[in-house]
PDB file of N, CA and C in Angstrom:
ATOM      1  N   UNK A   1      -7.550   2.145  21.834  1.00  0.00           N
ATOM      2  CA  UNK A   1      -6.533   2.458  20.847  1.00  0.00           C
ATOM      3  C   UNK A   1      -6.777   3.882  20.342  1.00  0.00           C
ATOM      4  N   UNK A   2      -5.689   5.003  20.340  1.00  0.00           N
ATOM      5  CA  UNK A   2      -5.970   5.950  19.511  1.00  0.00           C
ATOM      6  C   UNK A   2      -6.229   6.076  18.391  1.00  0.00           C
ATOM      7  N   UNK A   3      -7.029   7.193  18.204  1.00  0.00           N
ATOM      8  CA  UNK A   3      -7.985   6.925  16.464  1.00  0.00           C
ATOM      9  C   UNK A   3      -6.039   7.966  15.828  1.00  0.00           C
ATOM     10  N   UNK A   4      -4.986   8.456  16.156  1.00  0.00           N
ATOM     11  CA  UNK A   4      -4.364   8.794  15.610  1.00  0.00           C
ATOM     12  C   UNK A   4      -3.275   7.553  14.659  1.00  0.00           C
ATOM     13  N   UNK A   5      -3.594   5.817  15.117  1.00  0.00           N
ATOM     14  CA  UNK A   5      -2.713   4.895  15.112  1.00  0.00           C
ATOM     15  C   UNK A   5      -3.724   4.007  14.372  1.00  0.00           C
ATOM     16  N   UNK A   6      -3.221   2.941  13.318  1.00  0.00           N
ATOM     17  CA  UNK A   6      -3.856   2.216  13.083  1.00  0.00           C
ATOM     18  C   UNK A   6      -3.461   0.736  12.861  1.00  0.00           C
ATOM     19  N   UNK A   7      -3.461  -0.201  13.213  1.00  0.00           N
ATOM     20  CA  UNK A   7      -2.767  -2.025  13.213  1.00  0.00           C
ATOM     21  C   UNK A   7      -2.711  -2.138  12.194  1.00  0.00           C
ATOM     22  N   UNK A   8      -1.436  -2.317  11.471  1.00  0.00           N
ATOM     23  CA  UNK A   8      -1.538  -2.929  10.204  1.00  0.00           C
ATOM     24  C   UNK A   8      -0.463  -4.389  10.505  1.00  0.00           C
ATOM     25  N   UNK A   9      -0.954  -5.132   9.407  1.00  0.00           N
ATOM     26  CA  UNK A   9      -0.411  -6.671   9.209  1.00  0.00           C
ATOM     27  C   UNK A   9       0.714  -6.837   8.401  1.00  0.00           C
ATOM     28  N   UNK A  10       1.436  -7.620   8.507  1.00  0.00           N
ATOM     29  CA  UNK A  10       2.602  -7.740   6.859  1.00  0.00           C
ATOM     30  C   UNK A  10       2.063  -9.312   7.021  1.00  0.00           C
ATOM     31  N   UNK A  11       1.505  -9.622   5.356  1.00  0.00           N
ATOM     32  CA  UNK A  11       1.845 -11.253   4.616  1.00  0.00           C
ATOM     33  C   UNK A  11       3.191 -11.900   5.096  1.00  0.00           C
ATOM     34  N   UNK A  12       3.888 -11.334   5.492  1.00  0.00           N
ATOM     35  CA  UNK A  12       5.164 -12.272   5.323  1.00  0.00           C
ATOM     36  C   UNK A  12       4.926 -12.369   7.233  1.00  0.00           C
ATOM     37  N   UNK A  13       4.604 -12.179   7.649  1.00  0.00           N
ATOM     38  CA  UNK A  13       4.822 -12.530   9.503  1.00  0.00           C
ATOM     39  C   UNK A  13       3.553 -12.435  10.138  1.00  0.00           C
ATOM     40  N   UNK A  14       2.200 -13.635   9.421  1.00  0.00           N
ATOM     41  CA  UNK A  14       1.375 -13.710   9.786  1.00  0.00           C
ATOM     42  C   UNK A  14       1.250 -13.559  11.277  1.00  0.00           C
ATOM     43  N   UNK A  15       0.215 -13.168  11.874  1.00  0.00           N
ATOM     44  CA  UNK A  15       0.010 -12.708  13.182  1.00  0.00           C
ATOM     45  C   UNK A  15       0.257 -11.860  13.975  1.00  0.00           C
ATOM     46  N   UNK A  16       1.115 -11.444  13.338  1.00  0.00           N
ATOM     47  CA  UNK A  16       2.147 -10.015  14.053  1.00  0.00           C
ATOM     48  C   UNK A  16       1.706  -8.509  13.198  1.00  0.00           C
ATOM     49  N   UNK A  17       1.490  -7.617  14.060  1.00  0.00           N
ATOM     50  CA  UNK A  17       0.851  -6.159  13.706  1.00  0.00           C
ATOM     51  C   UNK A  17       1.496  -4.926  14.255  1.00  0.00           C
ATOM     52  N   UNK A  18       1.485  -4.012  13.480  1.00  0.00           N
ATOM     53  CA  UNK A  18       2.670  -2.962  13.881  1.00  0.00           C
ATOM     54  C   UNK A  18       1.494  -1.891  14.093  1.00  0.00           C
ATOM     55  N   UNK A  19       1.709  -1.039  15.147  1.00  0.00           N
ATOM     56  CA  UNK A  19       0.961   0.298  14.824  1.00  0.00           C
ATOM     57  C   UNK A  19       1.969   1.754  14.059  1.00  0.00           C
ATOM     58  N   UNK A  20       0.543   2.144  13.259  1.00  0.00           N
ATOM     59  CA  UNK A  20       1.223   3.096  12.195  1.00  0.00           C
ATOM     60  C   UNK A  20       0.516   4.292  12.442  1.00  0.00           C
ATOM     61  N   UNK A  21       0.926   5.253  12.017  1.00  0.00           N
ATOM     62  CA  UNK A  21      -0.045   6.955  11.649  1.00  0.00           C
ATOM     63  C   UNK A  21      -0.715   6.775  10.790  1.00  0.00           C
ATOM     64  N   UNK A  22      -2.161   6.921  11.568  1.00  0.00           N
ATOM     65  CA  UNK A  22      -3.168   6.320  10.802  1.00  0.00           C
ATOM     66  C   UNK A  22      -3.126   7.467   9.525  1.00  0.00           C
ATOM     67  N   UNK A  23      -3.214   8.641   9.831  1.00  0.00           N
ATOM     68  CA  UNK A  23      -3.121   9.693   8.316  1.00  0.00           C
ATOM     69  C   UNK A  23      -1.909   9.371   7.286  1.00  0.00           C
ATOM     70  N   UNK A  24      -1.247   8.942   7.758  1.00  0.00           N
ATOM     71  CA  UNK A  24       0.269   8.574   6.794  1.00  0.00           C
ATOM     72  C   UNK A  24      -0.484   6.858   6.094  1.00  0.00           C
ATOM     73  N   UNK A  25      -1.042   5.942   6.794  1.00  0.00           N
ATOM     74  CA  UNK A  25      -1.622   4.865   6.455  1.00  0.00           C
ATOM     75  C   UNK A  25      -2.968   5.248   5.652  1.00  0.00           C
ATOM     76  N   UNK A  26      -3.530   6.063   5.782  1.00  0.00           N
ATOM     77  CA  UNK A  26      -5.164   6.373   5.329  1.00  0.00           C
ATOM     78  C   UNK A  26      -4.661   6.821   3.675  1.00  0.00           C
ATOM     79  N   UNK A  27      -3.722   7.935   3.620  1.00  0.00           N
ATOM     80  CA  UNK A  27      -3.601   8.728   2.414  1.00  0.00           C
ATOM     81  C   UNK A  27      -3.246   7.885   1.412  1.00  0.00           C
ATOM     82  N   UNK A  28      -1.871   7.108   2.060  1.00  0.00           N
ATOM     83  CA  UNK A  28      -1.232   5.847   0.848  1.00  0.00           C
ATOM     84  C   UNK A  28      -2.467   4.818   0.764  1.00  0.00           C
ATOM     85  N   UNK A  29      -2.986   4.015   1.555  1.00  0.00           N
ATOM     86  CA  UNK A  29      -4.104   3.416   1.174  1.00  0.00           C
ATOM     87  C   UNK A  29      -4.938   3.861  -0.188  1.00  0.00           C
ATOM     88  N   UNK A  30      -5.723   5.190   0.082  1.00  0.00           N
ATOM     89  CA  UNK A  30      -6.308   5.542  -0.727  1.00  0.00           C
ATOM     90  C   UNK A  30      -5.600   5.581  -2.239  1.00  0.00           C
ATOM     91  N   UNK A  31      -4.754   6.147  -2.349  1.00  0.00           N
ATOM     92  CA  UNK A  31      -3.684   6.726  -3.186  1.00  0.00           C
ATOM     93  C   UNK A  31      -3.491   5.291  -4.191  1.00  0.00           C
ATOM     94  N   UNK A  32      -2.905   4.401  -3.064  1.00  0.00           N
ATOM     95  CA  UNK A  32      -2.819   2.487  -3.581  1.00  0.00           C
ATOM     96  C   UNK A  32      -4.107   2.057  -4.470  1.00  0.00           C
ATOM     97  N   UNK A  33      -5.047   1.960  -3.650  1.00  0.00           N
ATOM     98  CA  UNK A  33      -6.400   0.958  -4.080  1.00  0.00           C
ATOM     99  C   UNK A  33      -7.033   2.445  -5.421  1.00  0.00           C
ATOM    100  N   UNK A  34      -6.473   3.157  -5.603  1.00  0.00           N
ATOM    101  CA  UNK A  34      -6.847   3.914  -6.756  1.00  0.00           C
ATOM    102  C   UNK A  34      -6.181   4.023  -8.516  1.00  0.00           C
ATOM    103  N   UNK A  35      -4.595   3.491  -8.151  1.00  0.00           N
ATOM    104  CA  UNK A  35      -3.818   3.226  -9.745  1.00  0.00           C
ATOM    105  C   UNK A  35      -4.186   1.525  -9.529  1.00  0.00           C
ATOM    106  N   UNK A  36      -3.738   0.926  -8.172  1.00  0.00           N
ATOM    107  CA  UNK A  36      -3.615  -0.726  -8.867  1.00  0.00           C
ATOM    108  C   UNK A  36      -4.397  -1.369  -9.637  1.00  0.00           C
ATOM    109  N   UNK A  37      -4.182  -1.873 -10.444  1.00  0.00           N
ATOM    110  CA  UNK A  37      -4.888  -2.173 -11.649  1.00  0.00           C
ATOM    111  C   UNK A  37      -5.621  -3.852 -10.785  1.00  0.00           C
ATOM    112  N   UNK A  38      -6.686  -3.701 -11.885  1.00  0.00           N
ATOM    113  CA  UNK A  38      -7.839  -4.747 -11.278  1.00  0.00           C
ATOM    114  C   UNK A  38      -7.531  -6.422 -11.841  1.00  0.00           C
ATOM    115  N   UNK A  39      -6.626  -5.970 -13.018  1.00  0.00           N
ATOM    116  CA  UNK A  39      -6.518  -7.513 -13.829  1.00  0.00           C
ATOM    117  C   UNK A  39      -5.305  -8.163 -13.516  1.00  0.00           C
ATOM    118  N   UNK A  40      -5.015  -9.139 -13.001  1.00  0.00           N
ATOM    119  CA  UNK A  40      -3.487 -10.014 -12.759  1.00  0.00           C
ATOM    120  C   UNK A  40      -2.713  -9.582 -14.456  1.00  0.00           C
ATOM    121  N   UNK A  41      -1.387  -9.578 -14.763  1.00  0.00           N
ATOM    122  CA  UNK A  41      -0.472  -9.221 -13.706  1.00  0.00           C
ATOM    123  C   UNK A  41      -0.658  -8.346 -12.546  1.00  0.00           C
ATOM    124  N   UNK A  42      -1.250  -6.967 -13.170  1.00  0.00           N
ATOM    125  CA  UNK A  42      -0.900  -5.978 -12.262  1.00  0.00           C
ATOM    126  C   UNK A  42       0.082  -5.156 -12.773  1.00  0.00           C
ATOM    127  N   UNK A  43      -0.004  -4.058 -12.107  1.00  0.00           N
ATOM    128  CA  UNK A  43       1.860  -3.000 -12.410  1.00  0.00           C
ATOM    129  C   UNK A  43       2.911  -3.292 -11.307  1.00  0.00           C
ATOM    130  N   UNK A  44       3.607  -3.134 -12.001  1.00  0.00           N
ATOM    131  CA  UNK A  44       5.151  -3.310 -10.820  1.00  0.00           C
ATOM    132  C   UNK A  44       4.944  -2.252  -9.880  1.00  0.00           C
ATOM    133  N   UNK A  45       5.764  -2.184  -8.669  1.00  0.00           N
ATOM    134  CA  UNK A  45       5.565  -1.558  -7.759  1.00  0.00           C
ATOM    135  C   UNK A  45       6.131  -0.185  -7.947  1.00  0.00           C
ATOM    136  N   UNK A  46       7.287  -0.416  -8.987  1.00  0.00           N
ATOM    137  CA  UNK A  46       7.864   1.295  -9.003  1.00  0.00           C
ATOM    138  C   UNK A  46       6.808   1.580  -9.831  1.00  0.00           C
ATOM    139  N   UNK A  47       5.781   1.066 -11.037  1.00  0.00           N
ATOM    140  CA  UNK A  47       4.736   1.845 -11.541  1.00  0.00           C
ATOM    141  C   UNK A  47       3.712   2.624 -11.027  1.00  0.00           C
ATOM    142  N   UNK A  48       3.246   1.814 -10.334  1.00  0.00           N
ATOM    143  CA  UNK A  48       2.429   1.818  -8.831  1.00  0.00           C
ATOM    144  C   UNK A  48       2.743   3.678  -8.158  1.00  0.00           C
ATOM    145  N   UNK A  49       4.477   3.202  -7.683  1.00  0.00           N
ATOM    146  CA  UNK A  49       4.920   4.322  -6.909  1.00  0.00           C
ATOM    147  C   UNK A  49       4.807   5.599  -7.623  1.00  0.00           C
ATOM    148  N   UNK A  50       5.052   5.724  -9.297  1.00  0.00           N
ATOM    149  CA  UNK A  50       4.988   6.872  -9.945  1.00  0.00           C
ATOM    150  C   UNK A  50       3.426   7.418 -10.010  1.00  0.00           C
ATOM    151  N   UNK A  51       2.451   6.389 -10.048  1.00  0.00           N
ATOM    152  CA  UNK A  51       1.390   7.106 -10.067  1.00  0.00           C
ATOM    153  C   UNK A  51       0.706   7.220  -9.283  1.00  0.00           C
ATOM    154  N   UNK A  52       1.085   6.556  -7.678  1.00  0.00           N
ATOM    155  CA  UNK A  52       0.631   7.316  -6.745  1.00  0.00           C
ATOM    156  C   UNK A  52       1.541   8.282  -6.340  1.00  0.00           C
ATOM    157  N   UNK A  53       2.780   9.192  -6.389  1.00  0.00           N
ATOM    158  CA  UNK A  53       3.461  10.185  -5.543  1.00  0.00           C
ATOM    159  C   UNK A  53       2.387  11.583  -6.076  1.00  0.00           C
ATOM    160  N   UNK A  54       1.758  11.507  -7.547  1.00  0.00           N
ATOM    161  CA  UNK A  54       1.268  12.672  -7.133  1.00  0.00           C
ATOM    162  C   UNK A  54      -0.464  13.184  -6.366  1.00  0.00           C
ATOM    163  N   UNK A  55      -0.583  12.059  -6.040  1.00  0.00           N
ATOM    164  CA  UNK A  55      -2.013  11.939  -5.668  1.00  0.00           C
ATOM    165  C   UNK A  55      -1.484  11.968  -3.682  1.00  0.00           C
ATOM    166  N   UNK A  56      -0.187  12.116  -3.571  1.00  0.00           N
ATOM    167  CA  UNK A  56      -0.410  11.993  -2.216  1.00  0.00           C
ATOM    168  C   UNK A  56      -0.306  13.285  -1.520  1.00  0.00           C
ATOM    169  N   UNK A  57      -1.428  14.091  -0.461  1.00  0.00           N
ATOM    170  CA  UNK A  57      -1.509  15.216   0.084  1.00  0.00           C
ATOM    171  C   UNK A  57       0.019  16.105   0.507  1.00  0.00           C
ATOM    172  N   UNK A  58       1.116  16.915   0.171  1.00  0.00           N
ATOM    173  CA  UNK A  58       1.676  17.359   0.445  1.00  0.00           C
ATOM    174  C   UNK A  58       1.973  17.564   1.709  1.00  0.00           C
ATOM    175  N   UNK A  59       1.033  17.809   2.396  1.00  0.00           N
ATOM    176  CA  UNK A  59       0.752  18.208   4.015  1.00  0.00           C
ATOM    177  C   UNK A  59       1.527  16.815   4.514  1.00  0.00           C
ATOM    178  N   UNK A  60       1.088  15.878   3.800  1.00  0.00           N
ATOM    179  CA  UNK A  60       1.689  14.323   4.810  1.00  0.00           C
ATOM    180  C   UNK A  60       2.787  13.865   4.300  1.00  0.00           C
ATOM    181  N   UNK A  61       3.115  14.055   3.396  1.00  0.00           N
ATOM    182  CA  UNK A  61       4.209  13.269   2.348  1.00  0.00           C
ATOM    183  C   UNK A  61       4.785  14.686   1.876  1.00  0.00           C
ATOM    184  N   UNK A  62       5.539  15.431   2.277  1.00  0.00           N
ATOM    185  CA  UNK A  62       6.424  16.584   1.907  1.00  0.00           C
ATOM    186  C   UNK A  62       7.335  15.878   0.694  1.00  0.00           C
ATOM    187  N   UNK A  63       7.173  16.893  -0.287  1.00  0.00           N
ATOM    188  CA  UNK A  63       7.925  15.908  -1.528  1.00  0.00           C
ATOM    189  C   UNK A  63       8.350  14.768  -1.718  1.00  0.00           C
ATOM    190  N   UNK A  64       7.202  14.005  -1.135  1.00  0.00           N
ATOM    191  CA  UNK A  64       7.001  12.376  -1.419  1.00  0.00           C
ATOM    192  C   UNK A  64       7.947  11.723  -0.496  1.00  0.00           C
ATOM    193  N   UNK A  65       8.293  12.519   0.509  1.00  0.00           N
ATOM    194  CA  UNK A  65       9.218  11.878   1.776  1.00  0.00           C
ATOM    195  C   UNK A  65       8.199  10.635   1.930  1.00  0.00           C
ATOM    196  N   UNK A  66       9.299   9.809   2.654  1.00  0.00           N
ATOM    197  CA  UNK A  66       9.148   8.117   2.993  1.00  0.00           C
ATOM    198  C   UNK A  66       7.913   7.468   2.082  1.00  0.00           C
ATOM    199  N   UNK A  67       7.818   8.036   1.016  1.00  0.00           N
ATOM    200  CA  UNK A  67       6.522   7.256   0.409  1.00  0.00           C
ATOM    201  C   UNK A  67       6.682   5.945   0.005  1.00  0.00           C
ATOM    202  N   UNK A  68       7.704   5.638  -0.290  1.00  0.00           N
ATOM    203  CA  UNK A  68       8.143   4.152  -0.629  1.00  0.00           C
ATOM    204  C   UNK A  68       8.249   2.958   0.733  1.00  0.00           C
ATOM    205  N   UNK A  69       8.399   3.465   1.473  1.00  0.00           N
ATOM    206  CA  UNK A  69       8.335   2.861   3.019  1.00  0.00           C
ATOM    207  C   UNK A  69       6.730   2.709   2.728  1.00  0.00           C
ATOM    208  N   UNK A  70       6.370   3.603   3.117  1.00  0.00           N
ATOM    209  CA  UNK A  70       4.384   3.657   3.286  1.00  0.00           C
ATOM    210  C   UNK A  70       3.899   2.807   2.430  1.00  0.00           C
ATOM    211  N   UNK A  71       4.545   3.076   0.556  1.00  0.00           N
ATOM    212  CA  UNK A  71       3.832   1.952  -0.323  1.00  0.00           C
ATOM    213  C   UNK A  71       3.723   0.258   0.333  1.00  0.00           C
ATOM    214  N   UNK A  72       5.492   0.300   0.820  1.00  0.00           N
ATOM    215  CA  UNK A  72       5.188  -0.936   1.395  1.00  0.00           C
ATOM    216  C   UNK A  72       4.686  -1.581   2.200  1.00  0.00           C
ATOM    217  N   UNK A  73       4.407  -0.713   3.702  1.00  0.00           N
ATOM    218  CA  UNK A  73       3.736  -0.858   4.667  1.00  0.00           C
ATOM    219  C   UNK A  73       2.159  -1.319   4.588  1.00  0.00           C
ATOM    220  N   UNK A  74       1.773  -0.432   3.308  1.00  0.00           N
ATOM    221  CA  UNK A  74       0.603  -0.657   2.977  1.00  0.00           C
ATOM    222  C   UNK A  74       0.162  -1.764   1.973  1.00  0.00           C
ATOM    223  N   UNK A  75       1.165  -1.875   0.604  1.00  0.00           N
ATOM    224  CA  UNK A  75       1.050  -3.003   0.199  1.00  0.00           C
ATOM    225  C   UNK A  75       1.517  -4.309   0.859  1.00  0.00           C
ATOM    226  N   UNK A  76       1.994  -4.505   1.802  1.00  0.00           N
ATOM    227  CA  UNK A  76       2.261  -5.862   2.806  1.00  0.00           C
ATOM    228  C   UNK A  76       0.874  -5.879   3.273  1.00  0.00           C
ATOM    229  N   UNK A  77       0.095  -5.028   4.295  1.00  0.00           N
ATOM    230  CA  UNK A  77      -1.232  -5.526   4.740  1.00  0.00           C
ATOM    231  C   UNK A  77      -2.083  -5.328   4.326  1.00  0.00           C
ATOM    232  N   UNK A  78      -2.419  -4.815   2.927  1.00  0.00           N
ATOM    233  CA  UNK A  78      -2.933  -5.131   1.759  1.00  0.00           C
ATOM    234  C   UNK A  78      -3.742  -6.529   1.539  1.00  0.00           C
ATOM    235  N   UNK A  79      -2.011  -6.763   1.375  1.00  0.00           N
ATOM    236  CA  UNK A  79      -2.431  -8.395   0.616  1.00  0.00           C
ATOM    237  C   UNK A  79      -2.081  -9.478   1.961  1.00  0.00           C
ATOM    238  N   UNK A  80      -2.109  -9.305   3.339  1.00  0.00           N
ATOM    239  CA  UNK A  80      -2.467  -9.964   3.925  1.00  0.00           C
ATOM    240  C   UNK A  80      -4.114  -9.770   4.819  1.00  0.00           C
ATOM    241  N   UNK A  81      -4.420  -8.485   4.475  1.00  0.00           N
ATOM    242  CA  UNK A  81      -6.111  -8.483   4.539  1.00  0.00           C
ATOM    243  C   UNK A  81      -7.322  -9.058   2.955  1.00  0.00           C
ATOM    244  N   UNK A  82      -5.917  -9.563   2.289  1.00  0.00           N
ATOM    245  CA  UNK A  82      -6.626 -10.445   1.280  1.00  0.00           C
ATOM    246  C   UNK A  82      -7.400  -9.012  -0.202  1.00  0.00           C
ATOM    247  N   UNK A  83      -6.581  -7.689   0.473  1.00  0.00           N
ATOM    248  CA  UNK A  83      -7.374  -6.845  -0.745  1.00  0.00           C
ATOM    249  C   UNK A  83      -6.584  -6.960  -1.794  1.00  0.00           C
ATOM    250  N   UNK A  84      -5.167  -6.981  -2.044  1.00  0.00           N
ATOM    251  CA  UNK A  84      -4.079  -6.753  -3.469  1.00  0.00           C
ATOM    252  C   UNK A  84      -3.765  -8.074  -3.256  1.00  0.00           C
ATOM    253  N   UNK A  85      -3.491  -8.613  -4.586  1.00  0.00           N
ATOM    254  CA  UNK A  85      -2.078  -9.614  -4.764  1.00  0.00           C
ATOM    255  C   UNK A  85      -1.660  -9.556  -5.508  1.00  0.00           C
ATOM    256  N   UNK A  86      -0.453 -10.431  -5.704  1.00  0.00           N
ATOM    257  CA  UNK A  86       1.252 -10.266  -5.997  1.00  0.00           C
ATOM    258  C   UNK A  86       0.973 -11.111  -7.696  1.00  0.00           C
ATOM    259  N   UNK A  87       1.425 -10.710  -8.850  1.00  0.00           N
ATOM    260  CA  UNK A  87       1.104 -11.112  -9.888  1.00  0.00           C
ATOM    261  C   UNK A  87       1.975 -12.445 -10.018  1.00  0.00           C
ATOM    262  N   UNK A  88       2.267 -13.501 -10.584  1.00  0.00           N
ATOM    263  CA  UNK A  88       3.153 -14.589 -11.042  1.00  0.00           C
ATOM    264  C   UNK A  88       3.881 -14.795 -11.897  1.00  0.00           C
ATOM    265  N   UNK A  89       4.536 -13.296 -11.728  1.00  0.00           N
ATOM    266  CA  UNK A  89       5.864 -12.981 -12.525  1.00  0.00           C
ATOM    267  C   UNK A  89       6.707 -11.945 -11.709  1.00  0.00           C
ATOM    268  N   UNK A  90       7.811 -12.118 -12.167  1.00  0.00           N
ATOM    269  CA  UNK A  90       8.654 -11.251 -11.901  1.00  0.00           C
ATOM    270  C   UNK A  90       9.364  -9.928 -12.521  1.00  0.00           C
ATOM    271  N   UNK A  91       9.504  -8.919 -12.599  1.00  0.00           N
ATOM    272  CA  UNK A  91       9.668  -8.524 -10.875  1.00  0.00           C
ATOM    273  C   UNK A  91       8.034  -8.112  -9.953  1.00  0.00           C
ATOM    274  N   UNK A  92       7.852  -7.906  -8.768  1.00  0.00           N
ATOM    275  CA  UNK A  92       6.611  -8.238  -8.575  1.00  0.00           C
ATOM    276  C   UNK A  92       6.059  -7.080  -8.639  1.00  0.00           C
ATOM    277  N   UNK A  93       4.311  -7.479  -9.273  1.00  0.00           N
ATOM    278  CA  UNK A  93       3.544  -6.867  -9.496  1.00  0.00           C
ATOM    279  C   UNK A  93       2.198  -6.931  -9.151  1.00  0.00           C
ATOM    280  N   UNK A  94       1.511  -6.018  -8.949  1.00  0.00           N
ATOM    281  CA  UNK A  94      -0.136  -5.552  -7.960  1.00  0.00           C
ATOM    282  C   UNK A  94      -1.012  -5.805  -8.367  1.00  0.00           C
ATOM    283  N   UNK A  95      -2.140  -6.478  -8.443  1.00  0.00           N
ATOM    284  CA  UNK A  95      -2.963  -6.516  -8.534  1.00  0.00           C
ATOM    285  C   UNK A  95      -4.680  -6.337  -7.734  1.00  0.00           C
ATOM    286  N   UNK A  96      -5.609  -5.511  -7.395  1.00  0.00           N
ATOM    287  CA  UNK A  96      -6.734  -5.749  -6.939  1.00  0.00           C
ATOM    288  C   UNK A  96      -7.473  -7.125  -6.762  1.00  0.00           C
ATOM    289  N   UNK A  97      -8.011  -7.585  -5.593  1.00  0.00           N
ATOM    290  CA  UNK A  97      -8.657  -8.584  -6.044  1.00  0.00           C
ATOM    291  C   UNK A  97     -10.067  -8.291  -5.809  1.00  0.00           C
ATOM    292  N   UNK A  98     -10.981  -9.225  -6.207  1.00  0.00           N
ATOM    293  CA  UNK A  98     -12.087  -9.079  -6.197  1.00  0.00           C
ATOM    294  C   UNK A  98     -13.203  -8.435  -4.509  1.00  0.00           C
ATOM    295  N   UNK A  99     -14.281  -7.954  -4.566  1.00  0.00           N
ATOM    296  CA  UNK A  99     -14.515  -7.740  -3.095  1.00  0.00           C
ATOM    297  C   UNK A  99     -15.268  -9.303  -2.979  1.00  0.00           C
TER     298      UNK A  99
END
């Protein structure tokens, strides 16, 4: 597998894996597991989105192009590699879970 691509999962279609740009996947990752808050609820996802657009490298995300795609890409296999989950309210919200 090229180290430029990386498998990610979506929760909603267990078993099935898409390959992504791993630098477009690496930056939002980081960017993610750095605002989501650690305690259930969590922040909503447009909260989420405001405080990661400015933490994301320009070079990859040109004025925050497709970042909302990426949030999701990344929060779907997230929380089907068991790292974020979904708070138990609505509208939905992020949470860290424990390592």
């Amino acid at each position: 597998m090229p180290d430029d691509k990386v498998e990610i999962e979506n929760v909603n279609t267990p078993g099935r894996t898409t390959r992504v740009d791993r630098s477009k996947y690496d930056a939002m990752r980081e960017a993610l597991l750095a605002v989501v808050p650690a305690d259930p609820p969590g922040a909503s996802v447009a909260d989420l989105k405001a405080a990661i657009l400015p933490r994301l490298p320009d070079q990859i995300f040109p004025g925050g192009a497709t970042a909302g795609w990426w949030l999701k890409a990344v929060q779907l296999d997230l929380e089907a590699k068991g790292v974020i989950a979904r708070g138990a309210v609505k509208p939905v919200r992020l949470h860290a879970l424990p390592d």
